[in-house]
N, C-alpha and C. Protein backbone atom coordinates (compact mmCIF):
# COMPACT_ATOMS: atom_id res chain seq x y z
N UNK A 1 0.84 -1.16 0.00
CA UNK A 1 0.00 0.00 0.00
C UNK A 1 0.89 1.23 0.00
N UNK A 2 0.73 2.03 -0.64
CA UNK A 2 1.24 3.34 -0.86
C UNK A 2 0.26 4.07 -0.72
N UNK A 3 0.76 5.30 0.25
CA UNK A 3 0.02 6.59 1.03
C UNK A 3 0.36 7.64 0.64
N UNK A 4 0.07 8.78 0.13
CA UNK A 4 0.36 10.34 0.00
C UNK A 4 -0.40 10.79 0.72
N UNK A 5 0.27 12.31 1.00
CA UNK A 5 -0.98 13.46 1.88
C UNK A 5 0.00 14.43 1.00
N UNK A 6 0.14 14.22 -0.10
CA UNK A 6 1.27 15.65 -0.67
C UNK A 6 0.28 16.94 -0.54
N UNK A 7 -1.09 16.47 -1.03
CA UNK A 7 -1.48 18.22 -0.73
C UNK A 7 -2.33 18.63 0.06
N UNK A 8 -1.72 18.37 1.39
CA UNK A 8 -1.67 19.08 2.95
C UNK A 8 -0.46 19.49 2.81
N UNK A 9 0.53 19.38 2.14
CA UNK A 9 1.90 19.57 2.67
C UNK A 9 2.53 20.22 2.09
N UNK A 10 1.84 20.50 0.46
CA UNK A 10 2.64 21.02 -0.59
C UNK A 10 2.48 22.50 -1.13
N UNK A 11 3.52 23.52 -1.34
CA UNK A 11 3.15 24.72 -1.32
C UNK A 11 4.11 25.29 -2.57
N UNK A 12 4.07 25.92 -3.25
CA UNK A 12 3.28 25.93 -3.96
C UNK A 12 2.83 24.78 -4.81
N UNK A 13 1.55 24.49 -5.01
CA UNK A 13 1.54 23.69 -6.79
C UNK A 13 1.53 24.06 -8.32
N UNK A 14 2.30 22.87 -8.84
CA UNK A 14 2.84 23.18 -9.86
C UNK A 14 1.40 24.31 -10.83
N UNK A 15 2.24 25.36 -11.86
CA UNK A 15 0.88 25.70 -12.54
C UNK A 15 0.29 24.72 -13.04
N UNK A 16 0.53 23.82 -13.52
CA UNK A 16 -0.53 22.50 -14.57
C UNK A 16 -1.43 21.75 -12.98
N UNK A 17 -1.46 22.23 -12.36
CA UNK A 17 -2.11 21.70 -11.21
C UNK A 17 -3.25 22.49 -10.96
N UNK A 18 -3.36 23.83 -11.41
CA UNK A 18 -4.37 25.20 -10.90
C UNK A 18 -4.81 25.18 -12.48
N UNK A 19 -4.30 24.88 -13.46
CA UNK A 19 -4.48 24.81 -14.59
C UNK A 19 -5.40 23.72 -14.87
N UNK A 20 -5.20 22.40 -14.36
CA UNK A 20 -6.34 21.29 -15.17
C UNK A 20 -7.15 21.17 -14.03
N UNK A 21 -7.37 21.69 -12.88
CA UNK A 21 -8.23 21.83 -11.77
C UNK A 21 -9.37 22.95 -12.44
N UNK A 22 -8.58 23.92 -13.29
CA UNK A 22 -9.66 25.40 -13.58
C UNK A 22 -10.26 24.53 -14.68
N UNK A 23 -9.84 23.62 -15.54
CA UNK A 23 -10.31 23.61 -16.46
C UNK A 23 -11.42 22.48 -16.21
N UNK A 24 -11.32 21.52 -15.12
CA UNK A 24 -12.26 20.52 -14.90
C UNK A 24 -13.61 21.12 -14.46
N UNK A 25 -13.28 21.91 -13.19
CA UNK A 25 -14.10 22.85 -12.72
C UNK A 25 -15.02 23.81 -13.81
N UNK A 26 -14.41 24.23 -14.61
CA UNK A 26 -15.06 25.06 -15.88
C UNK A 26 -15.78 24.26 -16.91
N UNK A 27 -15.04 23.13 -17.04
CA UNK A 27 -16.26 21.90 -18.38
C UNK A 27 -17.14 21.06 -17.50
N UNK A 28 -16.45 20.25 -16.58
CA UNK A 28 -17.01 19.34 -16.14
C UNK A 28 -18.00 19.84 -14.60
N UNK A 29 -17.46 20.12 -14.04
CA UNK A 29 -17.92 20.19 -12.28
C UNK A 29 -18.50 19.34 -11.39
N UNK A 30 -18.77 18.00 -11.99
CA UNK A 30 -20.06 17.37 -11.18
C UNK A 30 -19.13 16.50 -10.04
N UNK A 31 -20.18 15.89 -9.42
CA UNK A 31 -19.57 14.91 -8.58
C UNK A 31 -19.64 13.50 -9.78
N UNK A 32 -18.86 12.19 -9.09
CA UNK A 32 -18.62 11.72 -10.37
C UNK A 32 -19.41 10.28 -9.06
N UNK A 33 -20.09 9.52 -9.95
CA UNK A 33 -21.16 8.67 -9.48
C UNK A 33 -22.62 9.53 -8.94
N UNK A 34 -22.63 9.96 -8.65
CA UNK A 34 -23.31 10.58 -8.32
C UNK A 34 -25.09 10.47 -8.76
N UNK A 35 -24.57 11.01 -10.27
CA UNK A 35 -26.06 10.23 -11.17
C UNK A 35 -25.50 10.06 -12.21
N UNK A 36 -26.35 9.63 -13.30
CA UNK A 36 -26.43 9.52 -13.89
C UNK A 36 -26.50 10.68 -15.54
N UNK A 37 -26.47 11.94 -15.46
CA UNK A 37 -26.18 12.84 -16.17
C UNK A 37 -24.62 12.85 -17.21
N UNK A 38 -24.75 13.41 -17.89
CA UNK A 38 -23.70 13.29 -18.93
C UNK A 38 -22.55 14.38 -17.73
N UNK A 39 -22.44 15.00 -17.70
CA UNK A 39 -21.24 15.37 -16.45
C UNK A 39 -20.87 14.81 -15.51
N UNK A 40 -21.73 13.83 -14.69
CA UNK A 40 -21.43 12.97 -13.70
C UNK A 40 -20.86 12.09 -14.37
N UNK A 41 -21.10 11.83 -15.39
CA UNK A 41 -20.44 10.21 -16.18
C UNK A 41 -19.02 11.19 -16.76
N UNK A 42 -18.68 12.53 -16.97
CA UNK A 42 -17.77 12.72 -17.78
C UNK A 42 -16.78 13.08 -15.94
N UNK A 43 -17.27 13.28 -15.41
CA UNK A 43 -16.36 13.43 -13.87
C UNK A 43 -15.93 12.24 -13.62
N UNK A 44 -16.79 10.76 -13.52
CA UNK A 44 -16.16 10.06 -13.43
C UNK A 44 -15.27 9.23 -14.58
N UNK A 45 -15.10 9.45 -15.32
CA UNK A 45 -14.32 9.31 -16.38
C UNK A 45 -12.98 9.77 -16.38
N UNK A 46 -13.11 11.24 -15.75
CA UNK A 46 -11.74 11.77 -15.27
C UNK A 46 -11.04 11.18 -13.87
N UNK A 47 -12.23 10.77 -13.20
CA UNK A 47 -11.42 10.04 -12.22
C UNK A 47 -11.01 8.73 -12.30
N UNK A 48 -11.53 7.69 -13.04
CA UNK A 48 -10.82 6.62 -13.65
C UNK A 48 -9.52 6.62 -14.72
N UNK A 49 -9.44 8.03 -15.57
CA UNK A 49 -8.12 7.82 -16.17
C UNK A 49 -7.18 8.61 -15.08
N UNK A 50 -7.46 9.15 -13.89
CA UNK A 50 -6.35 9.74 -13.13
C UNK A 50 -5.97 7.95 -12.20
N UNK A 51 -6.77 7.18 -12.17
CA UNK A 51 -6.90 5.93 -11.63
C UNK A 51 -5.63 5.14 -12.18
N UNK A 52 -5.90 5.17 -13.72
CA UNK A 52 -5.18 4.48 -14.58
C UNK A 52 -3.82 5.01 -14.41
N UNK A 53 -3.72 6.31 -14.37
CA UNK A 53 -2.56 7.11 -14.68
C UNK A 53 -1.84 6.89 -13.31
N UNK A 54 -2.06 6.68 -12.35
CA UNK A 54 -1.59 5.95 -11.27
C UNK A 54 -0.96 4.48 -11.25
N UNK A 55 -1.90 4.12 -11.57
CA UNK A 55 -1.44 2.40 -12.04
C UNK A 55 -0.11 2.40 -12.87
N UNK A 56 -0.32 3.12 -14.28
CA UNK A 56 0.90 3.38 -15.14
C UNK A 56 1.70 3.99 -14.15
N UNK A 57 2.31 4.48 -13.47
CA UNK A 57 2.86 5.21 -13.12
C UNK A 57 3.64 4.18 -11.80
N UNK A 58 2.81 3.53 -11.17
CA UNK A 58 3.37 2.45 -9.65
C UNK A 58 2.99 1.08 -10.78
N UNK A 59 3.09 0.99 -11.78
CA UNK A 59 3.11 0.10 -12.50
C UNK A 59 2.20 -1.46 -11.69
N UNK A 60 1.27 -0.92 -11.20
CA UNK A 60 -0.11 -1.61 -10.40
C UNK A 60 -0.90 -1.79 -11.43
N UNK A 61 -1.65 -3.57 -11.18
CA UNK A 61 -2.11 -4.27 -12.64
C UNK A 61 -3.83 -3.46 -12.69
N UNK A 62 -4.34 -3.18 -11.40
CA UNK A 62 -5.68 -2.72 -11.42
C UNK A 62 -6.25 -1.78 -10.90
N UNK A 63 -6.81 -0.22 -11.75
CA UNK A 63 -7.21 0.74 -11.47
C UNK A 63 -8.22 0.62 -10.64
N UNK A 64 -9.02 -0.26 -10.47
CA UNK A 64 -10.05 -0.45 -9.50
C UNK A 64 -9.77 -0.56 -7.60
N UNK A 65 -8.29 -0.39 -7.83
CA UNK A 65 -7.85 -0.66 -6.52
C UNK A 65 -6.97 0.29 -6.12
N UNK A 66 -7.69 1.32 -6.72
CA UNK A 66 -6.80 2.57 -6.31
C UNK A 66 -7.26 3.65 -6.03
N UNK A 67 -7.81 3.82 -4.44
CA UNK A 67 -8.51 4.52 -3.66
C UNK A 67 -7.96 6.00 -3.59
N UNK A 68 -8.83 6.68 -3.43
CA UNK A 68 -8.57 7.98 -2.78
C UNK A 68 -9.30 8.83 -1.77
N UNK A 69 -9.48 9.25 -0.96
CA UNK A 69 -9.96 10.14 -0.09
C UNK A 69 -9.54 10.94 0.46
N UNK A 70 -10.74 12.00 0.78
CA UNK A 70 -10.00 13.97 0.96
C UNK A 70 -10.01 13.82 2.73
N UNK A 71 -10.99 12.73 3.33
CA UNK A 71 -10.91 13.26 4.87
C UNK A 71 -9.92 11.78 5.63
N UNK A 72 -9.00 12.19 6.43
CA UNK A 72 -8.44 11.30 7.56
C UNK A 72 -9.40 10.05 7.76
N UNK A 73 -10.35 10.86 8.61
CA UNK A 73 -11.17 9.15 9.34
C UNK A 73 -11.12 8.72 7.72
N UNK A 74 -11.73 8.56 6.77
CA UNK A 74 -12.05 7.85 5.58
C UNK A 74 -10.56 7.01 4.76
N UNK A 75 -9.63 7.78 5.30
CA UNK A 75 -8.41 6.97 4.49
C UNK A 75 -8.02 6.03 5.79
N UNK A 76 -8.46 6.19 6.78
CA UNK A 76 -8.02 5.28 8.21
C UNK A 76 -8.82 4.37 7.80
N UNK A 77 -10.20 4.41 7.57
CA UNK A 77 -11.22 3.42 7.46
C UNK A 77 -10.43 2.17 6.11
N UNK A 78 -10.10 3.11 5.10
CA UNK A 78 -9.72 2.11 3.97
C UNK A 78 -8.51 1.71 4.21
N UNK A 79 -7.50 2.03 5.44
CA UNK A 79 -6.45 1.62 5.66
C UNK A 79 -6.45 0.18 6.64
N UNK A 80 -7.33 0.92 7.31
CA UNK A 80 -7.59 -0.70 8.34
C UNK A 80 -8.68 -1.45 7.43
N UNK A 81 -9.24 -0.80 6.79
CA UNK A 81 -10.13 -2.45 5.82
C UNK A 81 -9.30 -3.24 4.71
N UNK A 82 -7.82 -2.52 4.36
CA UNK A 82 -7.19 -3.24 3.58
C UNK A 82 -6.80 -3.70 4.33
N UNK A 83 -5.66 -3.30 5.51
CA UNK A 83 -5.24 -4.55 6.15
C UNK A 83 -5.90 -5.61 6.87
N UNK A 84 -7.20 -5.49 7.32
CA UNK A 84 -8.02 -6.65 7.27
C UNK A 84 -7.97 -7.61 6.50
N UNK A 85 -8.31 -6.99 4.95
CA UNK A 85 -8.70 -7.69 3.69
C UNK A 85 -7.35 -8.68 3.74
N UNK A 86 -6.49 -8.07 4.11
CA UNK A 86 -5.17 -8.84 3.58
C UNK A 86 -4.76 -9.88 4.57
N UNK A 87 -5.27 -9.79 5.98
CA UNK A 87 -5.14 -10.72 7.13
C UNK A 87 -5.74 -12.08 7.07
N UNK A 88 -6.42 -11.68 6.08
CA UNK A 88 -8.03 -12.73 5.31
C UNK A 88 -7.88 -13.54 4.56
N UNK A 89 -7.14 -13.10 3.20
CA UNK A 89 -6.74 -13.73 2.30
C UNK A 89 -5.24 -14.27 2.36
């Protein structure tokens, strides 16, 4: 398992960071699952190729297993349910 908190920590970010944030925010905005609307499906779309682009990147075989969350308790929760998961199998 690999953990970041880079942005709590990171000051400044790069421009291409304020840059494809303005631009998601400006086309897309939705929450992504959410419903069913053509923006909710194009939000989550962006969050599955940032998924992928992770995977490529830690060269990990499956985007589906590559969590993220903005609050503490919620990355604790998926931290102790992986290591469960893994105590298991």
């Amino acid at each position: 398992m690999i953990y970041f908190d880079n942005a709590a920590t990171s000051w400044p970010k790069p421009p291409e960071v304020a840059q494809t944030m303005t631009a998601f925010l400006e086309q897309v905005g939705a929450n992504p699952g959410r419903s069913g609307h053509r923006l909710s499906i194009d939000s989550a779309r962006v969050v599955f190729q940032a998924r992928e682009a992770v995977c490529e990147l830690f060269q990990a075989p499956d985007p589906m297993r590559v969590v993220s969350e903005r609050t503490s308790p919620k990355r604790s929760t998926w931290l102790y349910t992986a290591a469960c998961a893994r105590e298991i199998m």
